[in-house]
C-alpha atoms as a PDB file:
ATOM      1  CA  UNK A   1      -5.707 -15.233  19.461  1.00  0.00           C
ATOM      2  CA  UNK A   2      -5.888 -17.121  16.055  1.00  0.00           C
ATOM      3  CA  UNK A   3      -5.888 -13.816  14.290  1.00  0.00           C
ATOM      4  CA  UNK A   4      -2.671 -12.539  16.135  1.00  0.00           C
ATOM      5  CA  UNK A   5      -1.122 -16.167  15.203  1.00  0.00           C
ATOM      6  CA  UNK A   6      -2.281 -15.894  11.561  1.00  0.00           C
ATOM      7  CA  UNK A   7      -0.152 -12.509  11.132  1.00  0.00           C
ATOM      8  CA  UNK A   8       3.087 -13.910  12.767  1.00  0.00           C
ATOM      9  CA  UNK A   9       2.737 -16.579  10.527  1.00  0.00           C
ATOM     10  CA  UNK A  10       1.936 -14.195   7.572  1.00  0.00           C
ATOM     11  CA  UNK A  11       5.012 -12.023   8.806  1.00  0.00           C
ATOM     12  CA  UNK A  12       7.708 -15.079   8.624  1.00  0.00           C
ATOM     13  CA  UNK A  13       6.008 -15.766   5.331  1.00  0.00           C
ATOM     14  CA  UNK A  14       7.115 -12.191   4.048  1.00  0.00           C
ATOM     15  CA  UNK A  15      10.386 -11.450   5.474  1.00  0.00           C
ATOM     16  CA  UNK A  16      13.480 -13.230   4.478  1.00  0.00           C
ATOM     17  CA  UNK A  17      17.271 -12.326   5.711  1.00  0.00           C
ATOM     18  CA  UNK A  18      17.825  -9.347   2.996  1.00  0.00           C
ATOM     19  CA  UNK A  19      14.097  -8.201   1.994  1.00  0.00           C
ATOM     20  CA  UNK A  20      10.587  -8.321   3.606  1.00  0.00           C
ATOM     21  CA  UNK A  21       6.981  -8.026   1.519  1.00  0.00           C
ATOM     22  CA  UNK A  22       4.993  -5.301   3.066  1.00  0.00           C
ATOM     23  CA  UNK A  23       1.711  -3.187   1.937  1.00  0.00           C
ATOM     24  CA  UNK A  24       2.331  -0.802  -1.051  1.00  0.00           C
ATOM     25  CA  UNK A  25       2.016   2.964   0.472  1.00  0.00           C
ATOM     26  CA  UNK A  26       1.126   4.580  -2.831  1.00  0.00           C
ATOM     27  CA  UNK A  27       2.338   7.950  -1.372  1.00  0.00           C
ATOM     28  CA  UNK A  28       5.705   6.774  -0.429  1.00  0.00           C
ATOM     29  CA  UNK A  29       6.104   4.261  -3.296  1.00  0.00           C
ATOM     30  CA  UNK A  30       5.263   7.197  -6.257  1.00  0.00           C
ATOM     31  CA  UNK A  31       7.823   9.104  -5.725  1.00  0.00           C
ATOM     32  CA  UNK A  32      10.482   6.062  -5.954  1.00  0.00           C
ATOM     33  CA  UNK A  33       8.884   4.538  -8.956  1.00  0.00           C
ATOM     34  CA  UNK A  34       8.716   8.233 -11.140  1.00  0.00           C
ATOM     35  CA  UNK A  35      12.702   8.343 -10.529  1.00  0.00           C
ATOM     36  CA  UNK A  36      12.738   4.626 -11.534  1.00  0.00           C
ATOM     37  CA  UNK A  37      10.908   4.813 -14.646  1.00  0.00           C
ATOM     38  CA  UNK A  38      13.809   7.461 -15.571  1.00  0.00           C
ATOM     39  CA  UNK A  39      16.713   5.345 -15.647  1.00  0.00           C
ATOM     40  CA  UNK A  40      17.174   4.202 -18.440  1.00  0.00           C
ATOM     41  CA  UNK A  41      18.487   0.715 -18.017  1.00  0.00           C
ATOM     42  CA  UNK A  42      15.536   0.426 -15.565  1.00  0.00           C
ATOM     43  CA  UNK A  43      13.150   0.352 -17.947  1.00  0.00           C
ATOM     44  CA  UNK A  44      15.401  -1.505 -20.976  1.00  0.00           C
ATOM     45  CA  UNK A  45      15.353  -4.364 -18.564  1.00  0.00           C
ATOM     46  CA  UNK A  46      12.169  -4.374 -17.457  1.00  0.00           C
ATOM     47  CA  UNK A  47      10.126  -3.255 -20.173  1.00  0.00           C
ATOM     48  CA  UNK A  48      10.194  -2.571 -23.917  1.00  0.00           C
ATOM     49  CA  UNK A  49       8.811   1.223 -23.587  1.00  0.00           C
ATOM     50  CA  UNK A  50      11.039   4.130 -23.311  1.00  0.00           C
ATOM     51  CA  UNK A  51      11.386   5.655 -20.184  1.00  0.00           C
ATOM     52  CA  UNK A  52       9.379   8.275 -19.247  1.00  0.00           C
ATOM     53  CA  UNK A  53       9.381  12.198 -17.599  1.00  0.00           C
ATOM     54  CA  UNK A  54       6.320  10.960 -15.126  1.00  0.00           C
ATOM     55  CA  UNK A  55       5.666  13.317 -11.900  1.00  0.00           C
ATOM     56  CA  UNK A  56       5.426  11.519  -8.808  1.00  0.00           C
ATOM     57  CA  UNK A  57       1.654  12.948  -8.827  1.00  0.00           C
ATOM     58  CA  UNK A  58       1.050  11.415 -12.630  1.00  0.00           C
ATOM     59  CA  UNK A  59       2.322   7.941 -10.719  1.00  0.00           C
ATOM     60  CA  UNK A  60       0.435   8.089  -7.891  1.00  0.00           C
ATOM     61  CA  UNK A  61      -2.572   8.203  -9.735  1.00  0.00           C
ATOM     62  CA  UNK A  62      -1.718   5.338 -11.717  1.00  0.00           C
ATOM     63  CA  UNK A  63      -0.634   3.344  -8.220  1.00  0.00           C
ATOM     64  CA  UNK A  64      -4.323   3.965  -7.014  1.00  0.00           C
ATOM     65  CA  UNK A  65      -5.885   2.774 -10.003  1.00  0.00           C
ATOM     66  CA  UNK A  66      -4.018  -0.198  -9.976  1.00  0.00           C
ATOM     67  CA  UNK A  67      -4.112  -1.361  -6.195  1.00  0.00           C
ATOM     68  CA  UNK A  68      -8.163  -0.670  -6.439  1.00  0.00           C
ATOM     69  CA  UNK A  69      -7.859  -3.928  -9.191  1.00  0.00           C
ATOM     70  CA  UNK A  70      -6.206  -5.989  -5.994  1.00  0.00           C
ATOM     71  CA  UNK A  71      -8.311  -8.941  -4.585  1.00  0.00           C
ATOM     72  CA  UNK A  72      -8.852 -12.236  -5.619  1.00  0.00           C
ATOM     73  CA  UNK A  73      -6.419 -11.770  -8.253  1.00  0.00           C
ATOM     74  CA  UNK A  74      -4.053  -9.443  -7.900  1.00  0.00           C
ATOM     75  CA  UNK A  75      -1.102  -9.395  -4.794  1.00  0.00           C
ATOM     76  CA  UNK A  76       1.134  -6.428  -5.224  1.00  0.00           C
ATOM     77  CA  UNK A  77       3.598  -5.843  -2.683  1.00  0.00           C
ATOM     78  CA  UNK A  78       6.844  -3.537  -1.542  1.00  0.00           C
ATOM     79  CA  UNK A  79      10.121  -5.100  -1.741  1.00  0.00           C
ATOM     80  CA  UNK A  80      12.054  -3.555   1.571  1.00  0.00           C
ATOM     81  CA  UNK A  81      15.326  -4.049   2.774  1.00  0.00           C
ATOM     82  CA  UNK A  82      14.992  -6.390   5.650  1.00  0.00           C
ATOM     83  CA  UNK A  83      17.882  -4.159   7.557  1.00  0.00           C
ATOM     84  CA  UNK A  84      16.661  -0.653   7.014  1.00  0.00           C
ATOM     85  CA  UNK A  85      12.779  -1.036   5.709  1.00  0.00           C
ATOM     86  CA  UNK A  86      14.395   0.767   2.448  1.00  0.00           C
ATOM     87  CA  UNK A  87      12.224   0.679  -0.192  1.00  0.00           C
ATOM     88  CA  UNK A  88      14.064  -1.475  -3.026  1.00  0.00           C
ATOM     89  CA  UNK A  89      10.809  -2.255  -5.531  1.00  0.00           C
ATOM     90  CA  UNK A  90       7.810  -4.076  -6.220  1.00  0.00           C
ATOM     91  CA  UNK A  91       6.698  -7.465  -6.632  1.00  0.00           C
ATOM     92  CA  UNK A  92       3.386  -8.934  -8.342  1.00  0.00           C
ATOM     93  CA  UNK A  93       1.516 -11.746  -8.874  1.00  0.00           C
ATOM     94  CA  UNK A  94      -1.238 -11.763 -10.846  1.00  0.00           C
ATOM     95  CA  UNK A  95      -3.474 -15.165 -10.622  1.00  0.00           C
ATOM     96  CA  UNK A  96      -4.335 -16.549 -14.204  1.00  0.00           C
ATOM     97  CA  UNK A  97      -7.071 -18.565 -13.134  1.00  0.00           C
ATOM     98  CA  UNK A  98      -7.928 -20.333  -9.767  1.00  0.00           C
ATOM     99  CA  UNK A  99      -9.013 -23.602 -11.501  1.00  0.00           C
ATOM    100  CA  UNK A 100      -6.123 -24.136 -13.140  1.00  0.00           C
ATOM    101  CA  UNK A 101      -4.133 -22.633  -9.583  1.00  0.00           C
ATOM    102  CA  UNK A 102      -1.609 -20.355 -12.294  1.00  0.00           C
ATOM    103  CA  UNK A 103      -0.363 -17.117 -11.519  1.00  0.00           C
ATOM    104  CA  UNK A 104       2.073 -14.990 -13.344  1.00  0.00           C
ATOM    105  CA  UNK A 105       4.966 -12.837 -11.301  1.00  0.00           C
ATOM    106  CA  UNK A 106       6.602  -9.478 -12.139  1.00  0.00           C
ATOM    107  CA  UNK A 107       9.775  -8.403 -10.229  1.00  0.00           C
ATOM    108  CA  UNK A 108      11.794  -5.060 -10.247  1.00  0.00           C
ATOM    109  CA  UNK A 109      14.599  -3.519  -8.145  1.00  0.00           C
ATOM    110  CA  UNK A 110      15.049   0.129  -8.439  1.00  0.00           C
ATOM    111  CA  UNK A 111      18.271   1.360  -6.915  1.00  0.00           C
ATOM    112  CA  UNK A 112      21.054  -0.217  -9.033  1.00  0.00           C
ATOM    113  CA  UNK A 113      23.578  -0.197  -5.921  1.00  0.00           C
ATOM    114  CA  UNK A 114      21.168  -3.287  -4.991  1.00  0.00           C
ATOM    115  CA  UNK A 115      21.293  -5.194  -8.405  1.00  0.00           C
ATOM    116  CA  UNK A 116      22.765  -8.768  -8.594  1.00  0.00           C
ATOM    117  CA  UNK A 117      23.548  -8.894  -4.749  1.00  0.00           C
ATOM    118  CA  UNK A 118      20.718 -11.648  -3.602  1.00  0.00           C
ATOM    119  CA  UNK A 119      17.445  -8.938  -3.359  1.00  0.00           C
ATOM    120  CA  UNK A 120      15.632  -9.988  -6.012  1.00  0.00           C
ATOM    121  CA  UNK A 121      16.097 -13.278  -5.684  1.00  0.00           C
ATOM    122  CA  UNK A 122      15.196 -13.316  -1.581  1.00  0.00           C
ATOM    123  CA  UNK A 123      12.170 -11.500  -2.895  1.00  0.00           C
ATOM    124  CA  UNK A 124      10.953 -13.631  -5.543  1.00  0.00           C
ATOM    125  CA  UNK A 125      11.611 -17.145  -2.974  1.00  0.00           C
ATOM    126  CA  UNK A 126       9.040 -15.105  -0.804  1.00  0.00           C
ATOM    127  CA  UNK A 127       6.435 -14.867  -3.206  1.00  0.00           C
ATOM    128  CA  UNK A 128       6.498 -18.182  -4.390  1.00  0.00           C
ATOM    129  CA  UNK A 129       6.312 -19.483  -0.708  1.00  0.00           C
ATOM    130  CA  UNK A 130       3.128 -17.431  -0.460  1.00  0.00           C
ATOM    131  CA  UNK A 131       1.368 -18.424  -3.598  1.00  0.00           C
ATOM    132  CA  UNK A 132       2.173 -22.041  -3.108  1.00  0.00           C
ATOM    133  CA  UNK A 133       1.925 -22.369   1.065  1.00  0.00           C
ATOM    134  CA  UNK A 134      -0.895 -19.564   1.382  1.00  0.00           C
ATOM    135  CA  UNK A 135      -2.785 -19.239  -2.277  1.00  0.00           C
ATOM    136  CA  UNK A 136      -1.911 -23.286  -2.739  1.00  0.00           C
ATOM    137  CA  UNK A 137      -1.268 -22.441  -6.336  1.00  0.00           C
ATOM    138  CA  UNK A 138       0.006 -24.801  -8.684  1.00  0.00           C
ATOM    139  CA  UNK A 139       2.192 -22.940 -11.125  1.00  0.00           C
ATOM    140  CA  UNK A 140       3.806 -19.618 -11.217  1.00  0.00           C
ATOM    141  CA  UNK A 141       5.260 -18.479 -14.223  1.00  0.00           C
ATOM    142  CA  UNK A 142       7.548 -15.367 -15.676  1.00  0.00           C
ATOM    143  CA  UNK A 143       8.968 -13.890 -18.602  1.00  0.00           C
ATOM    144  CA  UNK A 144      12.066 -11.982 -19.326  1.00  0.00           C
ATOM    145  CA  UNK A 145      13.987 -10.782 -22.113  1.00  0.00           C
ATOM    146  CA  UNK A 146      17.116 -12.469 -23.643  1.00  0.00           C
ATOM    147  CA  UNK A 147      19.154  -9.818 -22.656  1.00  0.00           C
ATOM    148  CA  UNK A 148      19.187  -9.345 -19.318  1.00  0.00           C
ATOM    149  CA  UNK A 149      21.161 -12.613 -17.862  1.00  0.00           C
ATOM    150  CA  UNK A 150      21.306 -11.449 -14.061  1.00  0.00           C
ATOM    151  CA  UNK A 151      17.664 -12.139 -13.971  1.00  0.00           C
ATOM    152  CA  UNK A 152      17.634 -15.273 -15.652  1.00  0.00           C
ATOM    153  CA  UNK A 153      20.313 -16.633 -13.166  1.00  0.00           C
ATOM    154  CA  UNK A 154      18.481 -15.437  -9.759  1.00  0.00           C
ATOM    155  CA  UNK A 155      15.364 -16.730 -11.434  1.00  0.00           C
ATOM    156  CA  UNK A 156      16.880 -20.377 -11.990  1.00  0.00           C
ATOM    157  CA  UNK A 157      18.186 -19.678  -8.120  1.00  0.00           C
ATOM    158  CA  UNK A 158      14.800 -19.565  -7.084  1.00  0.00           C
ATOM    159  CA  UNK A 159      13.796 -22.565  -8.839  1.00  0.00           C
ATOM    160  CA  UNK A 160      12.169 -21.653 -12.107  1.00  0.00           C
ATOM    161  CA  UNK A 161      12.962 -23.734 -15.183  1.00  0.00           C
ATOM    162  CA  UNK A 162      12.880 -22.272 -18.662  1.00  0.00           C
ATOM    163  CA  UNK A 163       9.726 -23.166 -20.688  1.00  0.00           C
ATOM    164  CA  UNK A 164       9.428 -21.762 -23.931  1.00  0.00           C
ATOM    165  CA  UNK A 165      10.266 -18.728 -25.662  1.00  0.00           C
ATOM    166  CA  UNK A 166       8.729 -15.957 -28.227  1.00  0.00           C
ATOM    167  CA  UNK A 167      11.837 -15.329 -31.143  1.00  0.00           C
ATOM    168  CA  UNK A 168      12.806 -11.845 -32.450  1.00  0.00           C
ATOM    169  CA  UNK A 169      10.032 -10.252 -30.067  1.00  0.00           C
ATOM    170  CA  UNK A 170      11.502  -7.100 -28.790  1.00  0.00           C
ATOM    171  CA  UNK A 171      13.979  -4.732 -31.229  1.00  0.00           C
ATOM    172  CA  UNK A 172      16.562  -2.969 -28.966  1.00  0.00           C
ATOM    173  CA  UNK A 173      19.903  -0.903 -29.986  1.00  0.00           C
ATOM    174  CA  UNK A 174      19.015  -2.098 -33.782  1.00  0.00           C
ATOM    175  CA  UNK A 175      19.181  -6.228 -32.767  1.00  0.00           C
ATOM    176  CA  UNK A 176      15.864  -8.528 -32.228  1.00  0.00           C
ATOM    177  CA  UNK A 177      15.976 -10.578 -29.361  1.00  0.00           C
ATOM    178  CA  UNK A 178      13.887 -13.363 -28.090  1.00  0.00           C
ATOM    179  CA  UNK A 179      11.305 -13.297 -24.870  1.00  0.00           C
ATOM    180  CA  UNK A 180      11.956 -16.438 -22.530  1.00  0.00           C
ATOM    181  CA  UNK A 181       9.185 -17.853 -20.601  1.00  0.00           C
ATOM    182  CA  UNK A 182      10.230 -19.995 -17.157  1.00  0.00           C
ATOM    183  CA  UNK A 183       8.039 -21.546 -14.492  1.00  0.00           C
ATOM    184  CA  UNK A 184       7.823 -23.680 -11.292  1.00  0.00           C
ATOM    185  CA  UNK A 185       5.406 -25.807  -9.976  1.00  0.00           C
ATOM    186  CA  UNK A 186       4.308 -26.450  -6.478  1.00  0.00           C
ATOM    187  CA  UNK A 187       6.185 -30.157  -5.788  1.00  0.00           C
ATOM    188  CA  UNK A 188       9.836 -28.101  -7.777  1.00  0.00           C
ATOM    189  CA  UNK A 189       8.921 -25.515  -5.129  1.00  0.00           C
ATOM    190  CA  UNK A 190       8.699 -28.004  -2.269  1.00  0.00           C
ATOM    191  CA  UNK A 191      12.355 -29.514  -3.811  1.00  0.00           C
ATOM    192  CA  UNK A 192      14.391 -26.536  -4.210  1.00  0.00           C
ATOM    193  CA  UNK A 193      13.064 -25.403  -0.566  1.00  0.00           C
ATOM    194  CA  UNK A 194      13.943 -28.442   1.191  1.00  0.00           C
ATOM    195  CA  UNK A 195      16.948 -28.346  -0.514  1.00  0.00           C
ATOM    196  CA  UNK A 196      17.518 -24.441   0.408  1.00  0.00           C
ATOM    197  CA  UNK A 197      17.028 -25.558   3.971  1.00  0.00           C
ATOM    198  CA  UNK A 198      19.381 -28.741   3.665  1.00  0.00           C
ATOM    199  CA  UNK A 199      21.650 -26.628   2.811  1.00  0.00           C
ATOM    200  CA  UNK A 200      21.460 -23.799   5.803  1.00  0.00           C
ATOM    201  CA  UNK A 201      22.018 -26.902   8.535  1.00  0.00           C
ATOM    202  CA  UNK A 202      24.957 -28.881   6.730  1.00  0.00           C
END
């Protein structure tokens, strides 16, 4: 009985009104994330390598290698559309160190007809309610480049606050640009949800 309440709990915890968290299927998810890696914005926005001519095979292999490293550090999930179970992405967190109670979180949205629209941003509100309700982390922290200010904007939605930044760290289309760092801790968490929820009753 306490096991079947545990996963109800555990599914309100993952699903949200747009997206839900679910288990990465690495046979499903492979074949999205080799079409992904070819888009070229994609990848500027997500990562400083050049996309890349992967097979859905190549990918898979990579997926398996990675989801063997999950455990007591690593929580990988699907980002699905709440309405359809569409996959739209990934999301990680990666725990720093469980003294300290850090973590660090990666995001990414695939199809672009999803971009900007509230996905991401549902998404990343989920994690952060399971790291600090569920890991009872302290800090969860980000980066992303200068250049891409939808991210920044759903990130500051969610509650992060910038922190820091590296200058000049990534060269793209012949200009440097800087790497910004934000973060939120547990009691900004607890704020920006109560005031989430204020909001959704007045």
């Amino acid at each position: 009985m306490a096991g079947t309440a545990r996963r109800h709990i555990l599914n309100d915890i993952l699903k949200g009104t747009l997206v839900q968290l679910a288990a990465m299927d690495p046979e499903e998810v492979s074949k999205h994330f080799a079409a992904w890696n070819r888009d070229s914005e994609y990848k500027r926005l997500l990562d400083t390598d050049a996309p890349r001519l992967n097979s859905a095979k190549a990918v898979k292999d990579w997926l398996d290698k990675e989801l063997e490293k999950q455990g007591d550090t690593m929580y990988w999930f699907a980002i699905r559309a709440a309405a359809d179970n569409q996959l739209l992405g990934d999301i990680t967190l990666d725990v720093m160190s469980w003294n300290m109670r850090d973590a660090f979180v990666g995001l990414g949205i695939g199809p672009r007809d999803f971009w900007g629209r509230g996905y991401g941003t549902e998404a990343m509100r989920l994690i952060l309610q399971y790291a600090f309700t569920e890991l009872n982390l302290h800090r969860v922290t980000l980066d992303v480049f200068e250049y891409n200010p939808r991210a920044i904007r759903s990130y500051e939605k969610a509650g992060f606050r910038p922190e820091g930044r590296q200058r000049g760290a990534i060269l793209r289309e012949g200009k440097r640009w800087d790497v910004l760092y934000m973060g939120i801790l547990r009691e900004e968490w607890m704020e920006s949800s109560t005031r989430i929820e204020k909001g959704k009753t007045s």
